[in-house]
Protein backbone atom coordinates (compact mmCIF):
# COMPACT_ATOMS: atom_id res chain seq x y z
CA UNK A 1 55.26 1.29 -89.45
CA UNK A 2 54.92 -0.31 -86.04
CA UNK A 3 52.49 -2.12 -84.13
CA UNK A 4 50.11 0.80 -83.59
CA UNK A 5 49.89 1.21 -87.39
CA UNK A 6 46.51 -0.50 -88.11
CA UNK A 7 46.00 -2.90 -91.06
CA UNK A 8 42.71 -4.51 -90.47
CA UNK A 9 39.74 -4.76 -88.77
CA UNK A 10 36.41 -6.66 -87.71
CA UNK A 11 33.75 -4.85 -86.29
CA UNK A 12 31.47 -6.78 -84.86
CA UNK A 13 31.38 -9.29 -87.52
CA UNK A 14 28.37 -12.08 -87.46
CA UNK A 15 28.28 -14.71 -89.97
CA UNK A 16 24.65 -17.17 -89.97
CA UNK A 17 23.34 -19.33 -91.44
CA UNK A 18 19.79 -19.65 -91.30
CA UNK A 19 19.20 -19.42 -87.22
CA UNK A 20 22.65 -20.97 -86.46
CA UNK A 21 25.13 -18.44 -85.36
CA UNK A 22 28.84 -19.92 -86.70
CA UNK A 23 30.47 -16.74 -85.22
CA UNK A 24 28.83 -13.73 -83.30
CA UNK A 25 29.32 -9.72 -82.71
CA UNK A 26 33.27 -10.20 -83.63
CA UNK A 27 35.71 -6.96 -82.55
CA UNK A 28 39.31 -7.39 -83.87
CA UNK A 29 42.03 -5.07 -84.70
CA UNK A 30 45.43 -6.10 -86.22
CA UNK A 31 48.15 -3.88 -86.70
CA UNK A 32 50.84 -4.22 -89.28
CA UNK A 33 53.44 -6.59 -88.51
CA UNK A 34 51.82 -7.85 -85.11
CA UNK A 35 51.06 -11.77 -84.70
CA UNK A 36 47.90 -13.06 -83.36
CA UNK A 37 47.08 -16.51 -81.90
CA UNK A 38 43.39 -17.96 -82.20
CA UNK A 39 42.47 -20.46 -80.17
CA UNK A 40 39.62 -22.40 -79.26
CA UNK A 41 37.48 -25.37 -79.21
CA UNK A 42 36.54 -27.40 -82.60
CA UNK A 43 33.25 -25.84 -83.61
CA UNK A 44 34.43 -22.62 -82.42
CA UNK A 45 34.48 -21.14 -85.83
CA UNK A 46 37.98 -20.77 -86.37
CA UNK A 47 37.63 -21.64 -89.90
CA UNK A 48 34.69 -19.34 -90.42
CA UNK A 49 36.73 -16.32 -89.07
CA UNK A 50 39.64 -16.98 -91.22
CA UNK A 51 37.31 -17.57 -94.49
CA UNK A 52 35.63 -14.37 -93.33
CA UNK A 53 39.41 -12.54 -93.75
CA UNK A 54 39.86 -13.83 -96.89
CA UNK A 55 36.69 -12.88 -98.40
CA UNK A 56 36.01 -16.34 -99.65
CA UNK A 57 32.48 -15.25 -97.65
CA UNK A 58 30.87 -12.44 -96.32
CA UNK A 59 29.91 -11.19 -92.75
CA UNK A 60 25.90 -11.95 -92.25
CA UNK A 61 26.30 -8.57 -90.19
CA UNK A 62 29.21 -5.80 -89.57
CA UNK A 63 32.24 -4.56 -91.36
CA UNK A 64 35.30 -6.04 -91.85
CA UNK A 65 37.79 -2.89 -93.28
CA UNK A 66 41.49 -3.23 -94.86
CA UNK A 67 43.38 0.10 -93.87
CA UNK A 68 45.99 0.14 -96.10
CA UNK A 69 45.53 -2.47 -99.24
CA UNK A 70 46.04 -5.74 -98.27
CA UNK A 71 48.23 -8.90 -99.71
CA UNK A 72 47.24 -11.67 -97.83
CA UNK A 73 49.11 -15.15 -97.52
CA UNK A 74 47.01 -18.48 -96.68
CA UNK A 75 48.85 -21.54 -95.57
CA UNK A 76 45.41 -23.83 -95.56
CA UNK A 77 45.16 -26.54 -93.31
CA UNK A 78 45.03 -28.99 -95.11
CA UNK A 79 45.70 -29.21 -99.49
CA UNK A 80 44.87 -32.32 -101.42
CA UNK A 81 45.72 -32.56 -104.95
CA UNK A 82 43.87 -35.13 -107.06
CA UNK A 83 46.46 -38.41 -107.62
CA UNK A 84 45.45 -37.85 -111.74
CA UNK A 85 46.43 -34.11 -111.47
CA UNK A 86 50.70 -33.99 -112.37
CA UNK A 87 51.58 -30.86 -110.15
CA UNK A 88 55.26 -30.59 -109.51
CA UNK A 89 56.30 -28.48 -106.24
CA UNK A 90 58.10 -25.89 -109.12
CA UNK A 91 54.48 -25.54 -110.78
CA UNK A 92 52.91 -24.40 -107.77
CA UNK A 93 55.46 -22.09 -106.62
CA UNK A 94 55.91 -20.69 -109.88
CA UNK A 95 52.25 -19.63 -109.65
CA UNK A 96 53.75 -16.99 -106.82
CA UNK A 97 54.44 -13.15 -108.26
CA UNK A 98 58.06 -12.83 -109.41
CA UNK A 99 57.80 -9.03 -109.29
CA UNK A 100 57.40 -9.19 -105.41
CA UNK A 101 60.67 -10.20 -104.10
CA UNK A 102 64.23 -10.29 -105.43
CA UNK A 103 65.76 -13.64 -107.12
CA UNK A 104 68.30 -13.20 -103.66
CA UNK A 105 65.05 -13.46 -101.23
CA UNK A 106 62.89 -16.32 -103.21
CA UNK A 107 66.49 -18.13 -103.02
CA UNK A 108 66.76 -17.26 -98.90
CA UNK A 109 63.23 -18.65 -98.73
CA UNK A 110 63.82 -21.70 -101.03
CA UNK A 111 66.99 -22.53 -98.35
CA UNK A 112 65.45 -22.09 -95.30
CA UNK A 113 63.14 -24.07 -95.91
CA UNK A 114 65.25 -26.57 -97.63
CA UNK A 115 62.65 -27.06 -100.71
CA UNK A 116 65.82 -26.66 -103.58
CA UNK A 117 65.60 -30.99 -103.57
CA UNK A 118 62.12 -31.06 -103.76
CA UNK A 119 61.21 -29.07 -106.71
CA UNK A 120 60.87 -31.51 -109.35
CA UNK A 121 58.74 -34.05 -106.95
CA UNK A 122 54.99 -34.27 -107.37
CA UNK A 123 53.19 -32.66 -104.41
CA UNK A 124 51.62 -36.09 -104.26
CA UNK A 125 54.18 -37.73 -103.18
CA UNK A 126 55.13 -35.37 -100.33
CA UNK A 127 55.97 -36.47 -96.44
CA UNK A 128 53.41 -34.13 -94.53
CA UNK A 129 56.07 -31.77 -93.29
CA UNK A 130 57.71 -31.55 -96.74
CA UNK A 131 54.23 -30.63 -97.52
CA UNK A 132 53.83 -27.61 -95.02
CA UNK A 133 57.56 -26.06 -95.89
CA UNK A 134 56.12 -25.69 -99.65
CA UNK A 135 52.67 -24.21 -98.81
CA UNK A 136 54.74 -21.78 -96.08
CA UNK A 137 57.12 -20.97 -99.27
CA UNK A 138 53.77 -20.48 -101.62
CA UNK A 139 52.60 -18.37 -98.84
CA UNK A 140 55.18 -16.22 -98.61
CA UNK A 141 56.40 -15.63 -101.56
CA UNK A 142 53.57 -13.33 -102.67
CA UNK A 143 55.07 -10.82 -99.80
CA UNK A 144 52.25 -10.97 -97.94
CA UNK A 145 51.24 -7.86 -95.08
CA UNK A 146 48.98 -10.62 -93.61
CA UNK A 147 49.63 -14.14 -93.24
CA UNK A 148 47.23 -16.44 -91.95
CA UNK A 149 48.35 -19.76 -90.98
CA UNK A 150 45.56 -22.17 -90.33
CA UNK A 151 46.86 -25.00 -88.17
CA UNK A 152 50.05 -25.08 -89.74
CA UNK A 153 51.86 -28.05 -87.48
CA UNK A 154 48.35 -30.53 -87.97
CA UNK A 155 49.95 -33.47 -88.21
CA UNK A 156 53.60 -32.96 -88.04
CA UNK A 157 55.94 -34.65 -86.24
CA UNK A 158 57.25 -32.77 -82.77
CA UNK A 159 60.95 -31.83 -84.82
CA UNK A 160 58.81 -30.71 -87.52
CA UNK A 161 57.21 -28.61 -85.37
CA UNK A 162 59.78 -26.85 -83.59
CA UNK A 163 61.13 -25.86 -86.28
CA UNK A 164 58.34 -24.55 -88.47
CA UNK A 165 57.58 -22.30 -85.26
CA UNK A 166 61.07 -21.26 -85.36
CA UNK A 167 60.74 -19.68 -88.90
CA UNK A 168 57.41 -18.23 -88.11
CA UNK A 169 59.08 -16.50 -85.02
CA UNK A 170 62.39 -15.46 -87.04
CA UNK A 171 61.01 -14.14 -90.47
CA UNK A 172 63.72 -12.00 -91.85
CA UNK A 173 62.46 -7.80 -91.78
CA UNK A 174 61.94 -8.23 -96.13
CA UNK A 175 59.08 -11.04 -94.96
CA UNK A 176 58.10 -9.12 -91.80
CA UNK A 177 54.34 -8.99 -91.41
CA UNK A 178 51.41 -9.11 -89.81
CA UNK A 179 50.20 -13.01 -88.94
CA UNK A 180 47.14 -14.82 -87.87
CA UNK A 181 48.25 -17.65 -86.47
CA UNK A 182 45.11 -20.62 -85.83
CA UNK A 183 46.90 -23.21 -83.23
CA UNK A 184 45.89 -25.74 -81.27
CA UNK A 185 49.47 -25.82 -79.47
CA UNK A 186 48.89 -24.14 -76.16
CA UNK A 187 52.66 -24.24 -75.41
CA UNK A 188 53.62 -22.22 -78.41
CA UNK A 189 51.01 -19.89 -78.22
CA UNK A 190 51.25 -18.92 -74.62
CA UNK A 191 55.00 -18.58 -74.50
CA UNK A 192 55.36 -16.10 -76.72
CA UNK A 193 54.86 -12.52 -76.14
CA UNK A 194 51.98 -12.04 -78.80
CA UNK A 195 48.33 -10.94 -78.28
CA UNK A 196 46.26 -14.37 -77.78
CA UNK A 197 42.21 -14.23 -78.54
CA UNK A 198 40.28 -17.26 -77.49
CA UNK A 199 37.19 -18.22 -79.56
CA UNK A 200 34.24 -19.74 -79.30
CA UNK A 201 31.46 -18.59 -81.42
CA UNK A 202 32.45 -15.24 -80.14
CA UNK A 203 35.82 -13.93 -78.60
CA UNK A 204 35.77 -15.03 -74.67
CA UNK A 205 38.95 -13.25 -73.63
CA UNK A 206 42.26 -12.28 -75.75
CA UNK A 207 45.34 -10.60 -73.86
CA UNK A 208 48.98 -11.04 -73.94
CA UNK A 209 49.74 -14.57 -73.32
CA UNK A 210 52.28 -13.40 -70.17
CA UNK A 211 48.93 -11.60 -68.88
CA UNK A 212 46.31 -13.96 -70.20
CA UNK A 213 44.42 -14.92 -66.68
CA UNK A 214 42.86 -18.19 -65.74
CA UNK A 215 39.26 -17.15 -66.63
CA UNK A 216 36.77 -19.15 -66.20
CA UNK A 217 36.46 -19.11 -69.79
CA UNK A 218 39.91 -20.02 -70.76
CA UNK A 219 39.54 -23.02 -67.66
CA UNK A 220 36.55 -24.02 -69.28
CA UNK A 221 37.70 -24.78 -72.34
CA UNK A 222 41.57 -25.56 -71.80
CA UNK A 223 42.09 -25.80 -67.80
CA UNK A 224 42.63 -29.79 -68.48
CA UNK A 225 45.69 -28.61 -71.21
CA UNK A 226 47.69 -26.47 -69.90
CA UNK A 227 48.17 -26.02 -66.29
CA UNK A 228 50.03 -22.39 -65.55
CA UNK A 229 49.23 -19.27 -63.42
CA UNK A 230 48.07 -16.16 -64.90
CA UNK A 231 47.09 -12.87 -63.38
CA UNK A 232 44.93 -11.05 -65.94
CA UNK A 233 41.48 -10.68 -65.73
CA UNK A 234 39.70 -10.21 -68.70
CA UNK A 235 35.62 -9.48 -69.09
CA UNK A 236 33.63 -12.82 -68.65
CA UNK A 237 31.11 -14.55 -70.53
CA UNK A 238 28.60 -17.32 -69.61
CA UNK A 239 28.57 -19.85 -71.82
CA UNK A 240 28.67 -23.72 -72.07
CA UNK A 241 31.83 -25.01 -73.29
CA UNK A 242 31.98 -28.02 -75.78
CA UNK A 243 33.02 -31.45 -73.71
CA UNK A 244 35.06 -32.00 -76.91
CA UNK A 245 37.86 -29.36 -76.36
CA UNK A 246 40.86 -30.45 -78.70
């Protein structure tokens, strides 16, 4: 199964509340095993789109349709755990299903990203990039089709960073699979050769990153961030964009 195989989509997906709009007439298709970027502005409704994959609500208007059954990962962007709760690293990654990968590939995971010396800690006590190499582990050990990473370098140092990307861009083909990546880091997201959609409320223009043009859209919101030619022209929009873009 390729990239033209589809595995989910939004069609045009609206979620209000009362008369405020949080996201509006949404069209998105993602095929097995492709990566996605979202971008946008805070208040863009990042966070509603990705709570709207995961079910935890439901579109105000439109269809959202699995089309093949889906096993989603969720690296949140940001887990607390209550300072009188005892939760070891081990207990929450024992909560993953043993049945879906081999003792070989939870090991390759547990290596790569170097979590065999924290396993006894208490998640409390975690450095925040020790934290997001245990939620990626939690996340992928369920063998997910579709990952969604919600801002999964917030916070991290720059080495940190680099890395994490790294393993995101060089999953192994037994942990191959479609990801929705939520990023504020321009860089990453427009070097790459994945499909980019840029939200805000609703989608203002999504290409591949090599093709992605200067819109006025995509000036509006990040012209002052990142400062690159690009020669595709995608529909505009008219809208105001937030003064508050990162």
């Amino acid at each position: 199964m390729s990239h033209h195989t589809p595995l989910l989509s939004l069609t045009d997906v609206s979620y209000h509340i009362g008369q405020q709009g949080l996201v509006t007439n949404i069209d998105i298709d993602i095929a097995v095993n492709e990566t996605v970027s979202l971008i946008g502005p805070n208040g863009a409704g990042k966070s509603t789109l990705v709570k709207l994959i995961l079910g935890l609500i439901q579109p105000t208007q439109g269809h959202i349709t699995a089309h093949q059954p889906l096993q989603l990962g969720y690296m949140p962007q940001r887990f607390t755990v209550a300072p009188i709760l005892p939760l070891r690293v081990q207990d929450l990654l024992a909560q993953a299903d043993k049945r879906r990968l081999t003792l070989a590939q939870r090991q390759f995971i547990f290596d790569n990203l170097s979590l065999n010396h924290l396993l006894p800690r208490q998640m409390l006590h975690l450095s925040g990039g020790e934290t997001q190499r245990v939620l990626m582990a939690r996340a992928l050990l369920d063998k997910p089709n579709l990952l969604i990473l919600d801002e999964p370098m917030q916070g991290l140092d720059p080495n940190t960073e680099v890395w994490l990307y790294q393993f995101i861009d060089e999953l192994p083909d037994f942990l191959r699979c479609a990801m929705l990546v939520v990023s504020h880091d321009l860089h990453w997201v427009m070097k790459g050769s994945r499909r980019v959609i840029c939200l805000n409320k609703h989608i203002c223009c999504e290409g591949q990153p090599s093709e992605l043009a200067i819109t006025a859209e995509f000036q509006k919101l990040f012209g002052h961030h990142y400062e690159q030619p690009y020669v595709h022209k995608p529909h505009h929009c008219e809208h105001q964009a937030p003064s508050d873009v990162l």
